[in-house]
Protein backbone atom coordinates (compact mmCIF):
# COMPACT_ATOMS: atom_id res chain seq x y z
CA UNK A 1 -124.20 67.19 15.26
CA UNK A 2 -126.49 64.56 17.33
CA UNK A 3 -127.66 67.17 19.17
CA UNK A 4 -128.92 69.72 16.12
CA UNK A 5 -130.94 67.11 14.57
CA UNK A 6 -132.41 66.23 17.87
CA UNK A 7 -133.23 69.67 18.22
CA UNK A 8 -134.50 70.32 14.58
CA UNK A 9 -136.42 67.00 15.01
CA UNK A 10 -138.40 68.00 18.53
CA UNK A 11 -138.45 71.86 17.14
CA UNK A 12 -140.31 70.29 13.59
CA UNK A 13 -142.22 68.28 16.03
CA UNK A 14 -143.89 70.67 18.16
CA UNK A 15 -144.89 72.65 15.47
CA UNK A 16 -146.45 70.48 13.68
CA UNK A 17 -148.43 69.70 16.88
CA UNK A 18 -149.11 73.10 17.77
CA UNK A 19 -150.98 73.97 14.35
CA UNK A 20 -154.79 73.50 14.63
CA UNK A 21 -156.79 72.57 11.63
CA UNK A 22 -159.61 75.30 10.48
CA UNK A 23 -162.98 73.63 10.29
CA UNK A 24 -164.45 74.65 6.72
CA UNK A 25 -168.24 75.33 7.02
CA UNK A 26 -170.69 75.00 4.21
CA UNK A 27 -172.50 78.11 2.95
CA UNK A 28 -176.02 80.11 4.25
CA UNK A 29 -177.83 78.03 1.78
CA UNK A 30 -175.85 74.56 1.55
CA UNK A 31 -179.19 72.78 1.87
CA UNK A 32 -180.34 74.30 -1.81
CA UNK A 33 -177.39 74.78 -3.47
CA UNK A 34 -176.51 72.17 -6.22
CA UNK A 35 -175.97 71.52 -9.52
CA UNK A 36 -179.43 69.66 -11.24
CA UNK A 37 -180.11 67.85 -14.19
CA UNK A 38 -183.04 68.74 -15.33
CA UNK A 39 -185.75 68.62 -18.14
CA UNK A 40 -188.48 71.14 -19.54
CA UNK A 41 -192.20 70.85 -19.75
CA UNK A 42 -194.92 72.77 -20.77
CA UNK A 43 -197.96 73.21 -17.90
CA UNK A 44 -201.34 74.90 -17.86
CA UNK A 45 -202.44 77.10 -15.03
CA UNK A 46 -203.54 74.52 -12.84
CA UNK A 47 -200.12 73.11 -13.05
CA UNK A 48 -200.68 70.04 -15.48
CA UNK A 49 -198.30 68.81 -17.70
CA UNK A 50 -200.16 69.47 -21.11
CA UNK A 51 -197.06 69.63 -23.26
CA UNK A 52 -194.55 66.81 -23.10
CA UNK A 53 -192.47 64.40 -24.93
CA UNK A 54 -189.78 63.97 -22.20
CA UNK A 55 -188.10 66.45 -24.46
CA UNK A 56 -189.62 70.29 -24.52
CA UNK A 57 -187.22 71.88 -27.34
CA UNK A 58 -185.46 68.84 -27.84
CA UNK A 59 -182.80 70.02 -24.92
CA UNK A 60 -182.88 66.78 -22.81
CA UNK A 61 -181.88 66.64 -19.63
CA UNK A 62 -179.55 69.45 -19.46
CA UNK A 63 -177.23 70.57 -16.05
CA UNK A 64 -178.41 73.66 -13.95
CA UNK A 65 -176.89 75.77 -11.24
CA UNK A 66 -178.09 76.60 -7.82
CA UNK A 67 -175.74 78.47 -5.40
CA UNK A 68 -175.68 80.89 -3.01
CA UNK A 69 -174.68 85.10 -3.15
CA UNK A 70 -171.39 86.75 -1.97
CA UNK A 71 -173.64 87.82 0.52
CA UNK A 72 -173.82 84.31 1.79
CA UNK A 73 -177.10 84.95 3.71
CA UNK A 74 -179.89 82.20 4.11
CA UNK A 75 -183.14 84.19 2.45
CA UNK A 76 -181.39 84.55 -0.79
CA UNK A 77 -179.29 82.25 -3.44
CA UNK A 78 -178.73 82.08 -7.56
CA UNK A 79 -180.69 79.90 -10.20
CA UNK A 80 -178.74 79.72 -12.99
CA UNK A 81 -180.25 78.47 -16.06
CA UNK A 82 -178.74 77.26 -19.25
CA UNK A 83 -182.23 78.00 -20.92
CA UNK A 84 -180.62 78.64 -24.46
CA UNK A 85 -182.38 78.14 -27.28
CA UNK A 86 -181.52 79.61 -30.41
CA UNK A 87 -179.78 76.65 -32.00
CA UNK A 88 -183.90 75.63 -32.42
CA UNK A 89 -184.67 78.80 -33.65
CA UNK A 90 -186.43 80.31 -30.22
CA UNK A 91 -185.55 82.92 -27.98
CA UNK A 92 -182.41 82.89 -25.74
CA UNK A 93 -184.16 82.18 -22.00
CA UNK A 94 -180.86 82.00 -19.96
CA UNK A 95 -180.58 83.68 -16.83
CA UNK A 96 -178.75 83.89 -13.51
CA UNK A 97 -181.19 85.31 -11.17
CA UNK A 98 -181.09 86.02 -7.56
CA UNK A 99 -184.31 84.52 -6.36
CA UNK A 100 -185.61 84.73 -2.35
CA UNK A 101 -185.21 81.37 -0.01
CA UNK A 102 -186.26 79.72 2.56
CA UNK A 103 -183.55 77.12 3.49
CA UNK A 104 -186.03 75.81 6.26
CA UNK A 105 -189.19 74.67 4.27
CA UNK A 106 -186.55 74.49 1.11
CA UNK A 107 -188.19 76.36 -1.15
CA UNK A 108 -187.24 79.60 -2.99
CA UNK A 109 -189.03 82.02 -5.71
CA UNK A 110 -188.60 85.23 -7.55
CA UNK A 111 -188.19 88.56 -5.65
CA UNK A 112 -191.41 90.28 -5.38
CA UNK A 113 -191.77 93.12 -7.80
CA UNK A 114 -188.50 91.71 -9.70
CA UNK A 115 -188.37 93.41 -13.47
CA UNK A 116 -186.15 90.54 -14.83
CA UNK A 117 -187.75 89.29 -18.03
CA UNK A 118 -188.15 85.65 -16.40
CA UNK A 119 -190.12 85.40 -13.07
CA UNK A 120 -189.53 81.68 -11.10
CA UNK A 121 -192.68 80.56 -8.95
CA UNK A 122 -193.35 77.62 -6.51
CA UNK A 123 -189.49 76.16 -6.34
CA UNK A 124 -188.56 73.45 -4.14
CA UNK A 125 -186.12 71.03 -3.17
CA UNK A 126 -187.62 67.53 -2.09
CA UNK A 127 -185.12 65.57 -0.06
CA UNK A 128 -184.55 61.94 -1.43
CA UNK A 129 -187.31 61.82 -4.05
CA UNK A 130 -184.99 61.91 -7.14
CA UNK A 131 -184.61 58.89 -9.30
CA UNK A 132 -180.51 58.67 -10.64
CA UNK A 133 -180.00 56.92 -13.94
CA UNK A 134 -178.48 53.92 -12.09
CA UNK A 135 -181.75 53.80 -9.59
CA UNK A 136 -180.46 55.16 -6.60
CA UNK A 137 -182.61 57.93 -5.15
CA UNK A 138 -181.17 61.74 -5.02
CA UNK A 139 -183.00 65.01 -4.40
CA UNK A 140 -185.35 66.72 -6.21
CA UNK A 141 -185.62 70.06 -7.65
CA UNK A 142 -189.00 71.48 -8.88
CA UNK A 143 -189.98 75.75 -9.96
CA UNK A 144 -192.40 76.93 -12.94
CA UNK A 145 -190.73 79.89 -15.27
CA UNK A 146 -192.51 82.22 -17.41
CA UNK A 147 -190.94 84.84 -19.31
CA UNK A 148 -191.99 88.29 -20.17
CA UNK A 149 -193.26 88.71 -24.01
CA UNK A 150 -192.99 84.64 -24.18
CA UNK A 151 -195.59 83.91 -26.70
CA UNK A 152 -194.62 79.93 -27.32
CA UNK A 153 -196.81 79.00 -24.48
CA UNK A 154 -199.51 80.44 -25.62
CA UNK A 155 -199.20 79.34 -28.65
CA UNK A 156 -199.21 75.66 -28.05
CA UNK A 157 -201.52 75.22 -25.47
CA UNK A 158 -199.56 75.83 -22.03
CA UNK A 159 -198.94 78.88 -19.72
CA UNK A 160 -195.35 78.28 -18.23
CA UNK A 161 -192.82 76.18 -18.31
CA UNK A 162 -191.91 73.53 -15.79
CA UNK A 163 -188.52 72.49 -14.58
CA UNK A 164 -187.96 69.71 -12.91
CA UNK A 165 -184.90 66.75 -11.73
CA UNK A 166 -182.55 65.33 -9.46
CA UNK A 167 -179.33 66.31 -8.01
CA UNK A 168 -176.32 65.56 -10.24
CA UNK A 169 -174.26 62.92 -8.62
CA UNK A 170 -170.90 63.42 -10.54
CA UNK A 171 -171.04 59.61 -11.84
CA UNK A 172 -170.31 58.94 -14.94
CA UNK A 173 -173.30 56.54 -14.90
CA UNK A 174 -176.08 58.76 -13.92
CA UNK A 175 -174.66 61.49 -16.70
């Protein structure tokens, strides 16, 4: 009986020193990828904020997506962008859209002659110049949005929107 437990014992041994561990890689565009909180502003065409209250359509500082395709390639990823706003009487401007990247220079835009009612210019992710709620610093995300037959701007004195934040941490504290 000494002898079958020895056995089992060496036999359970060398296997589990024979199994080898699978390294588990990140994804084409790990470097972008995130989820954001993030806040709405109006801008003109020069880029200056022109309408603000910390609070465009009284959303605050809401959570956004960025992730990469099934394709898992490193020139294109998802924005995904809880935009809704018909609890305020507006439009709904959510959308998941498959924008271009650059994972190098970290930036990332709208396809070129994209026919998606919303159309995402000048993004970029700026390493370590986020601000958490509990001061320590984060990354930054930063992309103007217009949409297709989107008359607000116009009509209070901006041309697109600007989104802009820091990298959600997961801590209850910076929430």
């Amino acid at each position: 009986m000494k002898k079958v437990i020895f056995l089992a014992t060496m036999l359970a041994c060398l296997l589990l020193t024979s199994c080898s561990k699978d390294e588990i890689g990140g994804t084409a565009t790990e470097s972008l990828a995130g989820e954001w909180y993030v806040k709405i502003e109006g801008v003109d065409a020069s880029d200056k904020v022109v309408l603000t209250d910390g609070d465009l359509f009284a959303l605050g500082n809401f959570l956004m997506k960025t992730y990469n395709t099934s394709a898992n390639i490193s020139t294109e990823m998802f924005v995904n962008m809880p935009f809704k706003l018909t609890d305020f009487g507006y439009p709904d401007y959510s959308f998941s859209e498959k924008v271009n990247c650059d994972v190098n220079n970290l930036t990332f835009a709208s396809k070129d002659g994209s026919t998606l009612t919303e159309k995402i210019t000048d993004g970029k992710i700026l390493l370590g110049q986020g601000i958490q709620n509990n001061g320590s610093k984060a990354d930054s995300i930063v992309f103007y949005v217009t949409f297709t037959g989107d008359d607000i701007p116009s009509g209070n004195g901006f041309v697109k929107y600007k989104v802009s934040g820091h990298r959600y941490s997961g801590l209850v504290e910076n929430d």
